[in-house]
PDB file of N, CA and C in Angstrom:
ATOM      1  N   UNK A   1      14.726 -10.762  11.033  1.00  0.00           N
ATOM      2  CA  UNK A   1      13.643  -9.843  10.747  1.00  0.00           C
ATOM      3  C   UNK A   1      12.620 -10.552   9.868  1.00  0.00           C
ATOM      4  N   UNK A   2      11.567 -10.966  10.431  1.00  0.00           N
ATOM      5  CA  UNK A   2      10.562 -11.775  10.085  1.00  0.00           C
ATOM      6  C   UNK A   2       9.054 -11.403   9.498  1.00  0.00           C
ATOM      7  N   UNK A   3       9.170  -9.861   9.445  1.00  0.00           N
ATOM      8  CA  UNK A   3       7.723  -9.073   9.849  1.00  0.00           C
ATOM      9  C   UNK A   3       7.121  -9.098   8.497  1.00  0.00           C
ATOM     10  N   UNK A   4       6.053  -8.714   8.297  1.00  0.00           N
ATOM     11  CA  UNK A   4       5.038  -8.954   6.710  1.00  0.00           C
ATOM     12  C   UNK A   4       5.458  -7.639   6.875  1.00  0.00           C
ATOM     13  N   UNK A   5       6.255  -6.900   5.734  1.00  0.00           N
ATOM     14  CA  UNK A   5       5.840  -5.558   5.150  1.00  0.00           C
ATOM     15  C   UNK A   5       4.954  -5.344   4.835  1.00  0.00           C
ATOM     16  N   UNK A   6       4.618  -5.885   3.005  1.00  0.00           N
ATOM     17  CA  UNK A   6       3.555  -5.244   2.623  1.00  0.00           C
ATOM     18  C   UNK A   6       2.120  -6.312   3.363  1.00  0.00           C
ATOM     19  N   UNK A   7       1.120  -5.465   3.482  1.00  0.00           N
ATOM     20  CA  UNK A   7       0.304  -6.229   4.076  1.00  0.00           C
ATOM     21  C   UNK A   7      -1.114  -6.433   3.325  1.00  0.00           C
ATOM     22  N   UNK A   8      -1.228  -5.725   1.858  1.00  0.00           N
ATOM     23  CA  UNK A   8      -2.442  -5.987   1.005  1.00  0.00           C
ATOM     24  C   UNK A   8      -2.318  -5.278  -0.086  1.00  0.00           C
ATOM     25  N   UNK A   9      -2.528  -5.711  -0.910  1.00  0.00           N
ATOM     26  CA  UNK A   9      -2.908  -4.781  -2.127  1.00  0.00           C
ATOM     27  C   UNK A   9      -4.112  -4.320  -2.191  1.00  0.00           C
ATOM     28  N   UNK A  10      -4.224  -2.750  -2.385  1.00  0.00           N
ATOM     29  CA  UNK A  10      -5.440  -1.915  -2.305  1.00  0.00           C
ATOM     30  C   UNK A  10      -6.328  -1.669  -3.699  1.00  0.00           C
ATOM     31  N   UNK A  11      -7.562  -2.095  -3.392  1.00  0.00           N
ATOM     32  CA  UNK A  11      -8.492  -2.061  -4.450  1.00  0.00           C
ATOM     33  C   UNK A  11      -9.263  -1.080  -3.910  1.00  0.00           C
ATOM     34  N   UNK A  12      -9.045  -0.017  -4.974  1.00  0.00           N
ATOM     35  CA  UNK A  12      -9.924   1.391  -5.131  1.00  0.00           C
ATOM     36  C   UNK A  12      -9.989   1.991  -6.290  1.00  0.00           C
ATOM     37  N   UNK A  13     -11.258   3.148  -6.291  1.00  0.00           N
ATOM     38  CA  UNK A  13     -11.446   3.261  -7.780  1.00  0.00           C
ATOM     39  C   UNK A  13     -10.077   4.517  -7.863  1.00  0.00           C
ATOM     40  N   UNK A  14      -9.273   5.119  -6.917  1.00  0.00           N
ATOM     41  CA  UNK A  14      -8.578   5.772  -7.089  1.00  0.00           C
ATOM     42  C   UNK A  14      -6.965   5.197  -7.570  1.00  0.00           C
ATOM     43  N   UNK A  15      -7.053   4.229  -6.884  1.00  0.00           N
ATOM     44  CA  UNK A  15      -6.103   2.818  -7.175  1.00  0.00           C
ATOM     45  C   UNK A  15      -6.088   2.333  -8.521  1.00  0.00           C
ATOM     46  N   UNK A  16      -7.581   2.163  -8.940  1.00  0.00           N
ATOM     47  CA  UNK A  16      -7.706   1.563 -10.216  1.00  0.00           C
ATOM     48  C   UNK A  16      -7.245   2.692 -11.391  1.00  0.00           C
ATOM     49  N   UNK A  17      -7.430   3.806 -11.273  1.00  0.00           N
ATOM     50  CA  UNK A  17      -7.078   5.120 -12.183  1.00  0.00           C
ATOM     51  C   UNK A  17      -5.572   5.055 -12.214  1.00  0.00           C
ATOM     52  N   UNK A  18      -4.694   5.200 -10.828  1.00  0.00           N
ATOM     53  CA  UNK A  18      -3.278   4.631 -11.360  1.00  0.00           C
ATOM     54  C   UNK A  18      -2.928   3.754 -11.714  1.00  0.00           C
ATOM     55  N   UNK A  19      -3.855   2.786 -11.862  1.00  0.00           N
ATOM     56  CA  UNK A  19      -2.459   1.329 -12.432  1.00  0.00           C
ATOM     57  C   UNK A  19      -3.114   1.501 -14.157  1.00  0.00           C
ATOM     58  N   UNK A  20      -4.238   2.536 -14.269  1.00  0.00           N
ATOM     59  CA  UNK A  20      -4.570   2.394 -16.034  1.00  0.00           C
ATOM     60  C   UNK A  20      -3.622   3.920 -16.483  1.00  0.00           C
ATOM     61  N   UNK A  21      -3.651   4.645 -15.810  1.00  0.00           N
ATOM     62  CA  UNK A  21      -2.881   5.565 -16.174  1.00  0.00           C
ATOM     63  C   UNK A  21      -1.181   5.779 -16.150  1.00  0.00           C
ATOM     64  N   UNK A  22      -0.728   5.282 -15.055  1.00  0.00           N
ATOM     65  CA  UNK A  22       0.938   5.299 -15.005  1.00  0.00           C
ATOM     66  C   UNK A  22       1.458   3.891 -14.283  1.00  0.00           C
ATOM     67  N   UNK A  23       0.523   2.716 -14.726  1.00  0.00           N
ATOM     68  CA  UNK A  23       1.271   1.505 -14.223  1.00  0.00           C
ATOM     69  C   UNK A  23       1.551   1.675 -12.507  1.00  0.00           C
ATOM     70  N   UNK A  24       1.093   2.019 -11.912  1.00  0.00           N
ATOM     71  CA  UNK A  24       1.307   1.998 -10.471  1.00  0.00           C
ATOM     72  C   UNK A  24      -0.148   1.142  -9.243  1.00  0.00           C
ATOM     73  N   UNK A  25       0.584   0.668  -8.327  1.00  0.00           N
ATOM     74  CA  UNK A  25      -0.556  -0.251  -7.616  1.00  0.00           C
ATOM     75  C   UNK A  25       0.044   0.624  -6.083  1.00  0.00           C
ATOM     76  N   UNK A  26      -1.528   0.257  -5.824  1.00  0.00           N
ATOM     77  CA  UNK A  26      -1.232   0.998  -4.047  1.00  0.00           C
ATOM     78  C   UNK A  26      -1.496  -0.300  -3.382  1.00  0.00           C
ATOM     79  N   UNK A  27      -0.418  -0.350  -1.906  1.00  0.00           N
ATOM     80  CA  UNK A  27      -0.225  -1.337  -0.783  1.00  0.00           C
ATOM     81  C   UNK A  27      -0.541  -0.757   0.299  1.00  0.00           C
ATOM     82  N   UNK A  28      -1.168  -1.189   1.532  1.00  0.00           N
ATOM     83  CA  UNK A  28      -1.137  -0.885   2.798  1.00  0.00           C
ATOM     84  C   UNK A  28       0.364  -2.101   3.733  1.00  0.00           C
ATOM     85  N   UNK A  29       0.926  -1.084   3.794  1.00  0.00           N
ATOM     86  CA  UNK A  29       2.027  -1.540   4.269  1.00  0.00           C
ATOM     87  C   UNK A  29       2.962  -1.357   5.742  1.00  0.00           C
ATOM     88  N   UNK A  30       3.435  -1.762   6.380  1.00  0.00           N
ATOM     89  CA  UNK A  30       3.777  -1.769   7.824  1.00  0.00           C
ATOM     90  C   UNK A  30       4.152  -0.486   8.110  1.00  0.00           C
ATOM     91  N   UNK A  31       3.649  -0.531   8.943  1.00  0.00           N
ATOM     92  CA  UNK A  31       3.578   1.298   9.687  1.00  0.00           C
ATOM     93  C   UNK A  31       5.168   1.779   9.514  1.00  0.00           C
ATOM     94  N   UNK A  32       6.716   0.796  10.018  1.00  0.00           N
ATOM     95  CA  UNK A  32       7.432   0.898  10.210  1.00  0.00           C
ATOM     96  C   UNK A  32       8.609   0.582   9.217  1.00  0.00           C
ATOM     97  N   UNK A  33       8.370   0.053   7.992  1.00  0.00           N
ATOM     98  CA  UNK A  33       8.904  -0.042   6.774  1.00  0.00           C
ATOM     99  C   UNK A  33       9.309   1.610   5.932  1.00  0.00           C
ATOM    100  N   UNK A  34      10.360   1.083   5.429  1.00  0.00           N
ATOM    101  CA  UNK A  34      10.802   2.041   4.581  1.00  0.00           C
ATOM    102  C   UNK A  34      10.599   1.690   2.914  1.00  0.00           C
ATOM    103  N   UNK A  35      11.274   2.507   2.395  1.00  0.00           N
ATOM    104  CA  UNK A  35      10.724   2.412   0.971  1.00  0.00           C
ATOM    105  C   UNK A  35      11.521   1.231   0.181  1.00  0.00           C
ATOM    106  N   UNK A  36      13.127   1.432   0.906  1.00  0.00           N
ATOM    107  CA  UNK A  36      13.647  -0.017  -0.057  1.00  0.00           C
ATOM    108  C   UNK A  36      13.392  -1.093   0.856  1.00  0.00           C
ATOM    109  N   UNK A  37      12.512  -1.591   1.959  1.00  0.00           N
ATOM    110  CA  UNK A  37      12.044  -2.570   2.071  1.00  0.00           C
ATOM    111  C   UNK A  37      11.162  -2.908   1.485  1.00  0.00           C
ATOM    112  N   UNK A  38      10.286  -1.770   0.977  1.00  0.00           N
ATOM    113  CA  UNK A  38       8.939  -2.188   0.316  1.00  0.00           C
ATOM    114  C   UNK A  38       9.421  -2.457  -1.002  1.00  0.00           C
ATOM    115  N   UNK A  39      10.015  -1.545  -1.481  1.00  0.00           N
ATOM    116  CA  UNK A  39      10.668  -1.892  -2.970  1.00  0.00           C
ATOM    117  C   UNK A  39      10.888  -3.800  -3.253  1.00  0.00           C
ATOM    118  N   UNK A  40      11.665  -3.819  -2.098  1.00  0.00           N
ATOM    119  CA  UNK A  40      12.509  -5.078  -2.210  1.00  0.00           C
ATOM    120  C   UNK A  40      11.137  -6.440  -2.060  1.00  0.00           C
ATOM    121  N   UNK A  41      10.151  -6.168  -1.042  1.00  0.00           N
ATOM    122  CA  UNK A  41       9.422  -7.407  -0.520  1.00  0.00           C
ATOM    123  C   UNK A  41       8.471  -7.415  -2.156  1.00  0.00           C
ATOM    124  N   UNK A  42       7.828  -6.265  -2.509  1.00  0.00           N
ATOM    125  CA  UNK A  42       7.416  -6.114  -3.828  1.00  0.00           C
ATOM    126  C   UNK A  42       7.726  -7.127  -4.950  1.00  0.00           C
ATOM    127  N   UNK A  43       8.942  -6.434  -5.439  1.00  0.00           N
ATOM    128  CA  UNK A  43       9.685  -7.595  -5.930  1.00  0.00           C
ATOM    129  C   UNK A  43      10.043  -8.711  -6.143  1.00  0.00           C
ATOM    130  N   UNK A  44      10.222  -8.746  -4.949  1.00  0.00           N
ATOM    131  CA  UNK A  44      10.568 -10.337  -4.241  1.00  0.00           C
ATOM    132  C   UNK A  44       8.989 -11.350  -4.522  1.00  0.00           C
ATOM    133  N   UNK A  45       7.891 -10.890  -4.067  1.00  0.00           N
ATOM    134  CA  UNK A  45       6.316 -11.412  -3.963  1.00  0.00           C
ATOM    135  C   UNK A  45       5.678 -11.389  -5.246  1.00  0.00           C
ATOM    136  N   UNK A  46       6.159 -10.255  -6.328  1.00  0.00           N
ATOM    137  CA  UNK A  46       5.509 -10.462  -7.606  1.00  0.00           C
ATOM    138  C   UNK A  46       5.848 -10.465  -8.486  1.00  0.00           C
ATOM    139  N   UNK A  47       7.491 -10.777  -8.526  1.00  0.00           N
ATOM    140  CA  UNK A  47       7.858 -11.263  -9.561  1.00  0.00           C
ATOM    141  C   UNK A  47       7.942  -9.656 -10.871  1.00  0.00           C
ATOM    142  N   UNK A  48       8.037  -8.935 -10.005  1.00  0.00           N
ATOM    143  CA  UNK A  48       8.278  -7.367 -11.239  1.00  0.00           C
ATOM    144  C   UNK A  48       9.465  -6.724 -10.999  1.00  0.00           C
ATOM    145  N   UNK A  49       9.844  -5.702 -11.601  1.00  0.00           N
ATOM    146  CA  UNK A  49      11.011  -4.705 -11.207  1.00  0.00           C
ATOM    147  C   UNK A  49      10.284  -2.968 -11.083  1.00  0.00           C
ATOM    148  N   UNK A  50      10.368  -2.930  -9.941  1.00  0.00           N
ATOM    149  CA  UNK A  50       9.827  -1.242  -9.557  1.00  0.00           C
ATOM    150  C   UNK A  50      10.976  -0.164  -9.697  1.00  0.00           C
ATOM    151  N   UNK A  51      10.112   0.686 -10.501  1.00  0.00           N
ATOM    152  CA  UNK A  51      10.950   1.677 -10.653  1.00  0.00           C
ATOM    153  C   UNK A  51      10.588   2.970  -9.905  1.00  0.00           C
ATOM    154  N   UNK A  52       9.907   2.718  -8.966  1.00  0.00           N
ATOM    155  CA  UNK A  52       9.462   4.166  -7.445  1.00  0.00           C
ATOM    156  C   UNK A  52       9.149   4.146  -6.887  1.00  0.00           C
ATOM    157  N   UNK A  53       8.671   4.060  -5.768  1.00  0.00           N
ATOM    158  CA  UNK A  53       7.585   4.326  -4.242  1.00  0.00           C
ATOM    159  C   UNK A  53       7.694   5.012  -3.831  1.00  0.00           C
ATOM    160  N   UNK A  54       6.380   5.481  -3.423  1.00  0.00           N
ATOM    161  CA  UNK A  54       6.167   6.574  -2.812  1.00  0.00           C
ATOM    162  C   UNK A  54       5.319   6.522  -1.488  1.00  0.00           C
ATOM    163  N   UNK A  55       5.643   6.778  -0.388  1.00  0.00           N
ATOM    164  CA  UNK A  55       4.748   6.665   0.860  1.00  0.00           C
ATOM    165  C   UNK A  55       3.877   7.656   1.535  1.00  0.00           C
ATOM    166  N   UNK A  56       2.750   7.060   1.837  1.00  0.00           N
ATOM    167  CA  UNK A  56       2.246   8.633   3.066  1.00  0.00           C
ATOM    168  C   UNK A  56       1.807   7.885   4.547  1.00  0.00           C
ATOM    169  N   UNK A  57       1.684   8.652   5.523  1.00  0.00           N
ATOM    170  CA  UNK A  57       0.961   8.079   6.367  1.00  0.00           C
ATOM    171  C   UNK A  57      -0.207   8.216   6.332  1.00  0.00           C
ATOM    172  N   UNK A  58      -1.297   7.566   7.012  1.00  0.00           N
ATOM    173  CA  UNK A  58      -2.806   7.523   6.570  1.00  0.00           C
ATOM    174  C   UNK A  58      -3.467   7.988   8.434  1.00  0.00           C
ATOM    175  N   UNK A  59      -3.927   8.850   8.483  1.00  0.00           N
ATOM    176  CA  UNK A  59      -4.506   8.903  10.064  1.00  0.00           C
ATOM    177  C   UNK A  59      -5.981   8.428  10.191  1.00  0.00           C
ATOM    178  N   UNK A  60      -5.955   7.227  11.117  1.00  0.00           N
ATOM    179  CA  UNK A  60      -6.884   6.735  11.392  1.00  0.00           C
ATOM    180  C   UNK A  60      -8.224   7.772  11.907  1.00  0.00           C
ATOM    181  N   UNK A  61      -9.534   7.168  11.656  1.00  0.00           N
ATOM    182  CA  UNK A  61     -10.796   8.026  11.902  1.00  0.00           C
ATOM    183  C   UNK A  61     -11.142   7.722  12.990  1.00  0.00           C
ATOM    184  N   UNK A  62     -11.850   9.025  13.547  1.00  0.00           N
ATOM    185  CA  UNK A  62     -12.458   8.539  14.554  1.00  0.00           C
ATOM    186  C   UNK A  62     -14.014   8.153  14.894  1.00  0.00           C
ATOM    187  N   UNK A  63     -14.110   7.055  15.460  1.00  0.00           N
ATOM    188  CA  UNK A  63     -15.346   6.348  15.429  1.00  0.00           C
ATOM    189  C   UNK A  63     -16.390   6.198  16.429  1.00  0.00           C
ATOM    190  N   UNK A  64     -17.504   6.477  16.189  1.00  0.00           N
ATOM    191  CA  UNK A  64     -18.031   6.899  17.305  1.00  0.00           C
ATOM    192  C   UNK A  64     -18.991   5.455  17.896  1.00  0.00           C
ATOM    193  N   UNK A  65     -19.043   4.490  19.157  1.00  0.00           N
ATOM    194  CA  UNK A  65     -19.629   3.364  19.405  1.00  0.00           C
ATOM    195  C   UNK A  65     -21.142   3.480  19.563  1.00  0.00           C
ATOM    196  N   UNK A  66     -22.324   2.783  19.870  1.00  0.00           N
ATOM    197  CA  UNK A  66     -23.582   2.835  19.771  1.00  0.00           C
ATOM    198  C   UNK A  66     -23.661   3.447  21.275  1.00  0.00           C
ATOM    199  N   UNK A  67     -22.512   3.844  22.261  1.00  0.00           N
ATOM    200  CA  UNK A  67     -22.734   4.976  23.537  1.00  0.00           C
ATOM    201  C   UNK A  67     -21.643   6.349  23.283  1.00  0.00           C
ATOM    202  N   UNK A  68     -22.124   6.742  24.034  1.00  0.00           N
ATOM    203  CA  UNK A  68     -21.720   8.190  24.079  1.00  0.00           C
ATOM    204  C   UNK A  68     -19.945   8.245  23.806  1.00  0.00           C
ATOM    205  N   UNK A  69     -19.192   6.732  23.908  1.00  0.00           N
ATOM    206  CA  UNK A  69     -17.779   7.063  23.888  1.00  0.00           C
ATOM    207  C   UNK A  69     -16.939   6.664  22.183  1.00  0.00           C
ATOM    208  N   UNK A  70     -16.275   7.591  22.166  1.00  0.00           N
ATOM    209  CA  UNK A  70     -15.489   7.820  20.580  1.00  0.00           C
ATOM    210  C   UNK A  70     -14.047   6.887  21.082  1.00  0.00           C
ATOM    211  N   UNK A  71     -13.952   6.344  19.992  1.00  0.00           N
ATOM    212  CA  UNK A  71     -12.895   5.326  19.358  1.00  0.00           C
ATOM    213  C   UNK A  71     -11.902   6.052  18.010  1.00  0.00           C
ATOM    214  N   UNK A  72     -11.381   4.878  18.003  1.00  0.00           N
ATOM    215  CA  UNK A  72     -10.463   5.910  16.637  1.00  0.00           C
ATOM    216  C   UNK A  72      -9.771   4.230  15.870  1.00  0.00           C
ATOM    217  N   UNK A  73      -9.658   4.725  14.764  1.00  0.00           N
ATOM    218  CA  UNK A  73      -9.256   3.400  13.658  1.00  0.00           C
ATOM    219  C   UNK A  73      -7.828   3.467  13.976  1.00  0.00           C
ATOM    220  N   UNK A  74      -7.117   2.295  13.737  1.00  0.00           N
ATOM    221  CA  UNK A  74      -5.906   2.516  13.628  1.00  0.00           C
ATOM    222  C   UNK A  74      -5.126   3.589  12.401  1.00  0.00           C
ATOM    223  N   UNK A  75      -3.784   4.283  13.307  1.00  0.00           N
ATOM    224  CA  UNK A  75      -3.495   4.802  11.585  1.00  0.00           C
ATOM    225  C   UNK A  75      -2.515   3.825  11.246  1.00  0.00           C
ATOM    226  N   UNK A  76      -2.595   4.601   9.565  1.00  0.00           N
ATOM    227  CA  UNK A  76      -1.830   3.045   8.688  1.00  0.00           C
ATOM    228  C   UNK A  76      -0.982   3.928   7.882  1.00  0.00           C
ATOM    229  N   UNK A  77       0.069   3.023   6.831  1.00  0.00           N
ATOM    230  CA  UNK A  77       0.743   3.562   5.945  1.00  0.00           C
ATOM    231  C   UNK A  77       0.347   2.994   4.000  1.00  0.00           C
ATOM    232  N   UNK A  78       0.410   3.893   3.639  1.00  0.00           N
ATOM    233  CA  UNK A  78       0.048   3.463   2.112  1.00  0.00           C
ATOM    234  C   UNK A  78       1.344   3.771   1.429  1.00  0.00           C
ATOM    235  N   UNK A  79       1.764   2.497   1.123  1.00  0.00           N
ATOM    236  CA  UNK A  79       2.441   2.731  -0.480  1.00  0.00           C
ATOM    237  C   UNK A  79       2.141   3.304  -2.199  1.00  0.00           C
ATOM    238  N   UNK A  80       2.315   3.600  -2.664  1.00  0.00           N
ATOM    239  CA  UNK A  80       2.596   3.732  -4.039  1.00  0.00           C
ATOM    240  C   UNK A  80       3.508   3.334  -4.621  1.00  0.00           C
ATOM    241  N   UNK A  81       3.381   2.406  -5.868  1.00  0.00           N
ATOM    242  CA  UNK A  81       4.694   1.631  -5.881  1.00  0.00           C
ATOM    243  C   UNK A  81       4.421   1.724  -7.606  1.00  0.00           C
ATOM    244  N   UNK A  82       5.528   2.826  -8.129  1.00  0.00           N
ATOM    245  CA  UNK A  82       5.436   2.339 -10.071  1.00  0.00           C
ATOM    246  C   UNK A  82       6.287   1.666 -10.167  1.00  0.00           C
ATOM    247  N   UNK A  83       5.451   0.771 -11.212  1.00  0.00           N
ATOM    248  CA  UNK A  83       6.297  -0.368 -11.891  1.00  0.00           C
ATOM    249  C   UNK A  83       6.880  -0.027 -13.140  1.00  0.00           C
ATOM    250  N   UNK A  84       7.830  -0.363 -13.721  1.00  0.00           N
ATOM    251  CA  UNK A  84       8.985  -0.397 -14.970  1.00  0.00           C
ATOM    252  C   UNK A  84       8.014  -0.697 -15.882  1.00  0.00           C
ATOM    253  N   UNK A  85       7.842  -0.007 -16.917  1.00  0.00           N
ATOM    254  CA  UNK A  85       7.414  -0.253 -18.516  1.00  0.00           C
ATOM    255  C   UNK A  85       7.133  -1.341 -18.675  1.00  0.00           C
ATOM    256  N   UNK A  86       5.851  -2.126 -19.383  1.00  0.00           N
ATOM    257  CA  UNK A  86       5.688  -3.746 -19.461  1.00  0.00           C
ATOM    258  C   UNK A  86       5.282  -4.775 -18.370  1.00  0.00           C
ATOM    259  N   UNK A  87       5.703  -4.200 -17.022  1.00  0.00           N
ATOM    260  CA  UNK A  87       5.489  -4.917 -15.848  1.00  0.00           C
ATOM    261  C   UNK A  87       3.794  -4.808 -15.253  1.00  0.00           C
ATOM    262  N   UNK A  88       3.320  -6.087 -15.195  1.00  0.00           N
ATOM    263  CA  UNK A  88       2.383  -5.516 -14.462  1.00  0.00           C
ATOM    264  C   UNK A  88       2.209  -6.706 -13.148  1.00  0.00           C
ATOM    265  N   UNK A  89       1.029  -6.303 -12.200  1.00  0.00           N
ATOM    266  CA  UNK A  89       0.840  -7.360 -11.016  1.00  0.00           C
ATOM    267  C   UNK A  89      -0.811  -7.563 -11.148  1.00  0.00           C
ATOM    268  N   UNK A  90      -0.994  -9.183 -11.085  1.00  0.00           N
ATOM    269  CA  UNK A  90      -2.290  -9.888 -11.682  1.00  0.00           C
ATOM    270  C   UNK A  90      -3.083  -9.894 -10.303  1.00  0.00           C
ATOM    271  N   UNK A  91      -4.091  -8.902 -10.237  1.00  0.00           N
ATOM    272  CA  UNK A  91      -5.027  -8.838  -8.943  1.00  0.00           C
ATOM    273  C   UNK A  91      -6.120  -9.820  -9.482  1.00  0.00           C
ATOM    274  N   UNK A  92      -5.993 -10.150  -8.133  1.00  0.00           N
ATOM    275  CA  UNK A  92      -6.914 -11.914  -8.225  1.00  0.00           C
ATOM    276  C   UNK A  92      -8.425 -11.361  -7.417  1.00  0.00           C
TER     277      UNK A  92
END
């Protein structure tokens, strides 16, 4: 099993309010992952110890092309992931 779980760390100003308020960072992460994979690849990639995740699914929008025919974004999955007291992850 070879697959990229997490697939980015999310920069938003809603993003930015949790990691100043309860130490937590949001991931866009594989549609098909569970939470102790994400827990675990987390971990494993930044060197912290998580103490929660939380997931939702995200439904893609739909988009309309410069003709009359509608498209749609992919849907995705977002993590929430708090980190343990003291821990943090250095966004570059």
């Amino acid at each position: 099993m070879n697959k990229l779980i997490v697939k980015k760390l999310l920069v938003t100003e809603k993003g930015t309010r949790l990691k100043e308020a309860g130490n937590q960072y949001t991931f866009e992460v594989d549609r098909g992952a569970n939470k102790l994979e994400i827990r675990r690849e987390v971990e494993r990639r930044f060197n912290v110890k998580v103490a929660d995740v939380n997931t939702m699914m995200r439904r893609g929008k739909a988009k309309r092309l410069r003709t009359a025919a509608y498209g749609r974004t992919s849907d995705w999955k977002r993590a929430v992931v708090t980190l343990q007291a003291g821990q943090t992850i250095e966004m570059a």
